[in-house]
C-alpha atoms as a PDB file:
ATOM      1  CA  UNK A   1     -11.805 -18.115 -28.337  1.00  0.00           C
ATOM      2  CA  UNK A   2     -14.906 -17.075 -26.058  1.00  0.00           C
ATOM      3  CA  UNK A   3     -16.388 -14.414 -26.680  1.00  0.00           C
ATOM      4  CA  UNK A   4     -17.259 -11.289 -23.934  1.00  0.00           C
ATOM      5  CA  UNK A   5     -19.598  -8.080 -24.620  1.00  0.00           C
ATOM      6  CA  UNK A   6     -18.231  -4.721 -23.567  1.00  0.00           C
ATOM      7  CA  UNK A   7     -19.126  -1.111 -23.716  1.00  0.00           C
ATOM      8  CA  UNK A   8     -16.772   0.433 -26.323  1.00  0.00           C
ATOM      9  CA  UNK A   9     -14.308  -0.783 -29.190  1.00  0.00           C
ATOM     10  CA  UNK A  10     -13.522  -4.400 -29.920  1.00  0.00           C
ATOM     11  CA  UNK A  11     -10.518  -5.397 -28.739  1.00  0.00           C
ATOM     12  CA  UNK A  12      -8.717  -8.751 -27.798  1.00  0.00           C
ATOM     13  CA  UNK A  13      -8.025  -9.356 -24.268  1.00  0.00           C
ATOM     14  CA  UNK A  14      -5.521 -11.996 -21.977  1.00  0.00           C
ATOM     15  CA  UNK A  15      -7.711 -13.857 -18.987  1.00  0.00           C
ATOM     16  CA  UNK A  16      -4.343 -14.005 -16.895  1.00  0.00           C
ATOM     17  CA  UNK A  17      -6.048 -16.899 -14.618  1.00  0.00           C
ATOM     18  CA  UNK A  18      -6.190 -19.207 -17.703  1.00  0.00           C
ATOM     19  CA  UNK A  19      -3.065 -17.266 -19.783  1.00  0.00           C
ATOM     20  CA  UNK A  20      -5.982 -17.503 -22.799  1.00  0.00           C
ATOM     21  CA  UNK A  21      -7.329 -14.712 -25.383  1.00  0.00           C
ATOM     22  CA  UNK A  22     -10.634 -13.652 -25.057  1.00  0.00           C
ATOM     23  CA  UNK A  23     -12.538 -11.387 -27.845  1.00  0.00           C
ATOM     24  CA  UNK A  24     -14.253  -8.329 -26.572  1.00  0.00           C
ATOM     25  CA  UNK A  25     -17.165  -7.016 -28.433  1.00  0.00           C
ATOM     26  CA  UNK A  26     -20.020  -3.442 -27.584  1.00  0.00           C
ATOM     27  CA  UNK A  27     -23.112  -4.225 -26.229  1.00  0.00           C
ATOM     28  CA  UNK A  28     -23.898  -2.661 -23.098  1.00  0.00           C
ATOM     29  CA  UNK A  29     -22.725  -1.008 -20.504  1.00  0.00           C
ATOM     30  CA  UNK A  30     -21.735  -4.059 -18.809  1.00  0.00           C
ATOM     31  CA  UNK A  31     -18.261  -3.109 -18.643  1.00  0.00           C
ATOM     32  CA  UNK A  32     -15.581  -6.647 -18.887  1.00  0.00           C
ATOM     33  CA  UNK A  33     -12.346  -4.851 -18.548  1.00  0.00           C
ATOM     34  CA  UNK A  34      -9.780  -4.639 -21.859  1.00  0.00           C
ATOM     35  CA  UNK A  35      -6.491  -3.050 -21.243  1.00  0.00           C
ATOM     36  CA  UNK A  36      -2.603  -3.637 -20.516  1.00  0.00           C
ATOM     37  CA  UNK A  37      -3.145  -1.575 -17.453  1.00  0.00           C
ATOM     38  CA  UNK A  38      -2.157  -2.579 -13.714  1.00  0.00           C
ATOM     39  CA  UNK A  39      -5.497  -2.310 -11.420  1.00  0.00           C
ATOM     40  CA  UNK A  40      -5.122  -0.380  -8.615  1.00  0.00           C
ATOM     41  CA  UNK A  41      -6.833  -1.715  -4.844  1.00  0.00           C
ATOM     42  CA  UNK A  42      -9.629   0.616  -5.718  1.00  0.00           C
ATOM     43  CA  UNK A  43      -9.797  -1.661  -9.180  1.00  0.00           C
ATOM     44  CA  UNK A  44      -8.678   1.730 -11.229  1.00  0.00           C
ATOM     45  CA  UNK A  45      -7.874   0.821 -14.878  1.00  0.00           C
ATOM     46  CA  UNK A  46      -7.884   2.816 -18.270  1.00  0.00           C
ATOM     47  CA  UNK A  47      -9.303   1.685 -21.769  1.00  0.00           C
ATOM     48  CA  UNK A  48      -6.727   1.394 -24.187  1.00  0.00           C
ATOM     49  CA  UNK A  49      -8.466   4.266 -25.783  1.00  0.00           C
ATOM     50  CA  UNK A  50      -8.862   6.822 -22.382  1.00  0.00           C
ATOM     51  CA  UNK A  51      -7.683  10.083 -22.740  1.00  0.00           C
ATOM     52  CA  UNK A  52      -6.980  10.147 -19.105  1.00  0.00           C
ATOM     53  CA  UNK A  53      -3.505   7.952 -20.119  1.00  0.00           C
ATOM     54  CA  UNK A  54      -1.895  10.716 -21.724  1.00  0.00           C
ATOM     55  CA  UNK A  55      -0.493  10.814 -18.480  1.00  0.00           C
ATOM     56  CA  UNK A  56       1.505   7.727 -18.677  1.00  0.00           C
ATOM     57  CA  UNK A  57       2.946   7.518 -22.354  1.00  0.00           C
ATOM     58  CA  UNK A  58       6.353   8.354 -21.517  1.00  0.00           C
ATOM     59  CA  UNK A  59       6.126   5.950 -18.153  1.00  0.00           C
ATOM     60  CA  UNK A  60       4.526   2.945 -17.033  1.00  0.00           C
ATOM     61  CA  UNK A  61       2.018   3.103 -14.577  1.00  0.00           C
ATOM     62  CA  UNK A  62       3.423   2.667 -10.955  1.00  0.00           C
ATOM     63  CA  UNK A  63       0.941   0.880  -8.739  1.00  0.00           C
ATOM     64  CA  UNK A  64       1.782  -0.167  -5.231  1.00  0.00           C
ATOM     65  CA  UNK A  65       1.481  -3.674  -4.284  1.00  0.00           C
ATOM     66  CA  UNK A  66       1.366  -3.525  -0.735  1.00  0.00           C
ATOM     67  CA  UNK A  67      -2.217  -2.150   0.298  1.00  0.00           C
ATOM     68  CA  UNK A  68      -2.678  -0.900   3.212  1.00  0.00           C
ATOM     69  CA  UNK A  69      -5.827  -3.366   4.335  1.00  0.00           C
ATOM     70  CA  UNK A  70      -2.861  -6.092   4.277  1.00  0.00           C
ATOM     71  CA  UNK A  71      -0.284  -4.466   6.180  1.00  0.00           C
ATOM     72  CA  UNK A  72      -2.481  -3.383   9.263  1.00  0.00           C
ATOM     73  CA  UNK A  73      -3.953  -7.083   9.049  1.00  0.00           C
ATOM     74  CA  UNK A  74      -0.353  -8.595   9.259  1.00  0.00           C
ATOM     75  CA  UNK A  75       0.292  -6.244  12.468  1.00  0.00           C
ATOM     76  CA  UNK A  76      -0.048  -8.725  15.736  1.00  0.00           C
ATOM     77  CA  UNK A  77      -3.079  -7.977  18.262  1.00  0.00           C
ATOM     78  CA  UNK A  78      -1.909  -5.815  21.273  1.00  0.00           C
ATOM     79  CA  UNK A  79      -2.649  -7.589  24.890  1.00  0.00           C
ATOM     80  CA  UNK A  80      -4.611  -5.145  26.762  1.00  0.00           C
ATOM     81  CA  UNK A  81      -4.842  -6.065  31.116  1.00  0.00           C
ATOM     82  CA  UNK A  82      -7.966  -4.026  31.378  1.00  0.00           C
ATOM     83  CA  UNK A  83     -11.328  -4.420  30.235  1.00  0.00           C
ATOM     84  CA  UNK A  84     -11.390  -0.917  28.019  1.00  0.00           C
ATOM     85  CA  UNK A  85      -7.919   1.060  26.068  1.00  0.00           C
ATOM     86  CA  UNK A  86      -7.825   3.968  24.187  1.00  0.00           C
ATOM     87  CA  UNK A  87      -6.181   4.574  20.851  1.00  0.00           C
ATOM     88  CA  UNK A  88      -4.425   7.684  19.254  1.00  0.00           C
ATOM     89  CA  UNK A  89      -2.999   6.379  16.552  1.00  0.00           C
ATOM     90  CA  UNK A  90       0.761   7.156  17.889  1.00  0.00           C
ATOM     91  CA  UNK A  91      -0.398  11.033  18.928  1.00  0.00           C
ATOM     92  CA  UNK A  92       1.030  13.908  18.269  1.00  0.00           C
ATOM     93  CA  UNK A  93       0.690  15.383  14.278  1.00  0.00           C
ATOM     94  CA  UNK A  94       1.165  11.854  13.240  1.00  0.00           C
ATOM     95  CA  UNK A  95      -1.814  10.271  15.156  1.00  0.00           C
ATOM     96  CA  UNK A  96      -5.616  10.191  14.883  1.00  0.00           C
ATOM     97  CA  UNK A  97      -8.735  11.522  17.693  1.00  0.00           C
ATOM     98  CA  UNK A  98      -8.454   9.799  20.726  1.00  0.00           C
ATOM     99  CA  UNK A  99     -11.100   6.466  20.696  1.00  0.00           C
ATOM    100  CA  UNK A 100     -12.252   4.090  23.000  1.00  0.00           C
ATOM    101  CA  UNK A 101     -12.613   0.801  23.083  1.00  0.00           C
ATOM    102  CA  UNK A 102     -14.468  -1.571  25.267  1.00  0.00           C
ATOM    103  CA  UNK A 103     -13.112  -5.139  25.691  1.00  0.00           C
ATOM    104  CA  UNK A 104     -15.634  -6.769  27.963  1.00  0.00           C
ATOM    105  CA  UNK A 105     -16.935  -9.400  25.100  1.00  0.00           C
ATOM    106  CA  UNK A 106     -14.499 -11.951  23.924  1.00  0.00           C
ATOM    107  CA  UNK A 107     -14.162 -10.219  20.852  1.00  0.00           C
ATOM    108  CA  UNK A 108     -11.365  -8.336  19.305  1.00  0.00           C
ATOM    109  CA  UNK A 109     -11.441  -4.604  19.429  1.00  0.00           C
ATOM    110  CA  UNK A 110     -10.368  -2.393  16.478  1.00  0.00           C
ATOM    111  CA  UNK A 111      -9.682   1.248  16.227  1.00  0.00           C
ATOM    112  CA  UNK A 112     -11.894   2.311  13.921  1.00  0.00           C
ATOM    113  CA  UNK A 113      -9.465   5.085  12.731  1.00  0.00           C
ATOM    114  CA  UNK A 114      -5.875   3.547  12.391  1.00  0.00           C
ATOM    115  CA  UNK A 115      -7.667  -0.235  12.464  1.00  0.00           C
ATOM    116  CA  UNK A 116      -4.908  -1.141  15.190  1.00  0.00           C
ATOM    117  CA  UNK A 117      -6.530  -4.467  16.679  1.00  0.00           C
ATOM    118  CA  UNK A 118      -6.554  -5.055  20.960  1.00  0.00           C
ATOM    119  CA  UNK A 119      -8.136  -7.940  22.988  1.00  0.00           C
ATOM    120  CA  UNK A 120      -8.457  -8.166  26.666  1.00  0.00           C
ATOM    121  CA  UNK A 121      -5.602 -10.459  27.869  1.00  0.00           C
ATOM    122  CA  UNK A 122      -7.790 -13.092  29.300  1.00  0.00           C
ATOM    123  CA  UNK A 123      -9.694 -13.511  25.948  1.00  0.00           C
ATOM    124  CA  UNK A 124      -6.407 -14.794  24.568  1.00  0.00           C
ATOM    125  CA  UNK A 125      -7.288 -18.443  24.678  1.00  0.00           C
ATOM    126  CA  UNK A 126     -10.215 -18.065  22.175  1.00  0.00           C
ATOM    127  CA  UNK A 127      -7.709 -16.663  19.639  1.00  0.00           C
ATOM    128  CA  UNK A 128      -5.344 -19.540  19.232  1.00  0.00           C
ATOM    129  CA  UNK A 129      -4.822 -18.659  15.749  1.00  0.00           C
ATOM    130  CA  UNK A 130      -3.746 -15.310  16.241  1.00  0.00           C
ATOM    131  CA  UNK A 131      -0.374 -13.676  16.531  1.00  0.00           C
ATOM    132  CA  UNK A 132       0.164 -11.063  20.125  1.00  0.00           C
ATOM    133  CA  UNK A 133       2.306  -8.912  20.891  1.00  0.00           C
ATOM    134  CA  UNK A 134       3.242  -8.174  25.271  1.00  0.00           C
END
């Protein structure tokens, strides 16, 4: 059984990579994680111990899967025929300030609000990789 120092109360502690127990012992404020909570994308957890789980003692805590960094990165690159394109994010209430975005460089342009990604149509062929949509 290894042996990892934490801030706070011993307590014993799965590494789910290795499915092994791991003893967790105070020392500093070094903190090595030690709880049956999921982690949220922000890496949110409570100590067995944290008053802030009050919250949850009637319910398990319900932590999306899908973040939001992964879905806009599955979305395919828009084909743009000019060498600049504006995004709104969709407009309207549902859409963001209206951004620019210059194409000239063989690069991939992203919106810096919504992170929709656009690339100058005759860039295409440095992209092979890359999934398009038009």
């Amino acid at each position: 059984m290894a042996t990892i120092w934490r801030l706070g109360r011993q307590c014993l502690s799965p590494i789910v990579a290795r499915g092994e127990w791991i003893r967790v012992r105070t020392l500093s404020a070094a903190a090595v994680y030690c709880s049956s909570d999921k982690v949220t994308h922000t890496g949110q957890a409570f100590a067995d111990d944290d008053y802030r789980k009050v919250r949850f003692i009637d319910r398990t805590k319900q932590v999306n899967d899908q973040f939001a960094i992964d879905l806009v990165a599955e979305e395919p690159i828009a084909l743009v025929h000019d060498n600049h394109i504006w995004c709104n994010g969709g407009g309207l209430a549902l859409g963001h300030p209206k951004v620019y975005i210059n194409l000239d460089k063989p690069e991939i342009g992203v919106c810096g609000y919504c992170g929709k990604r656009f690339l100058e149509s005759k860039h295409k062929d440095h992209f092979n990789n890359e999934k398009f949509l038009n």
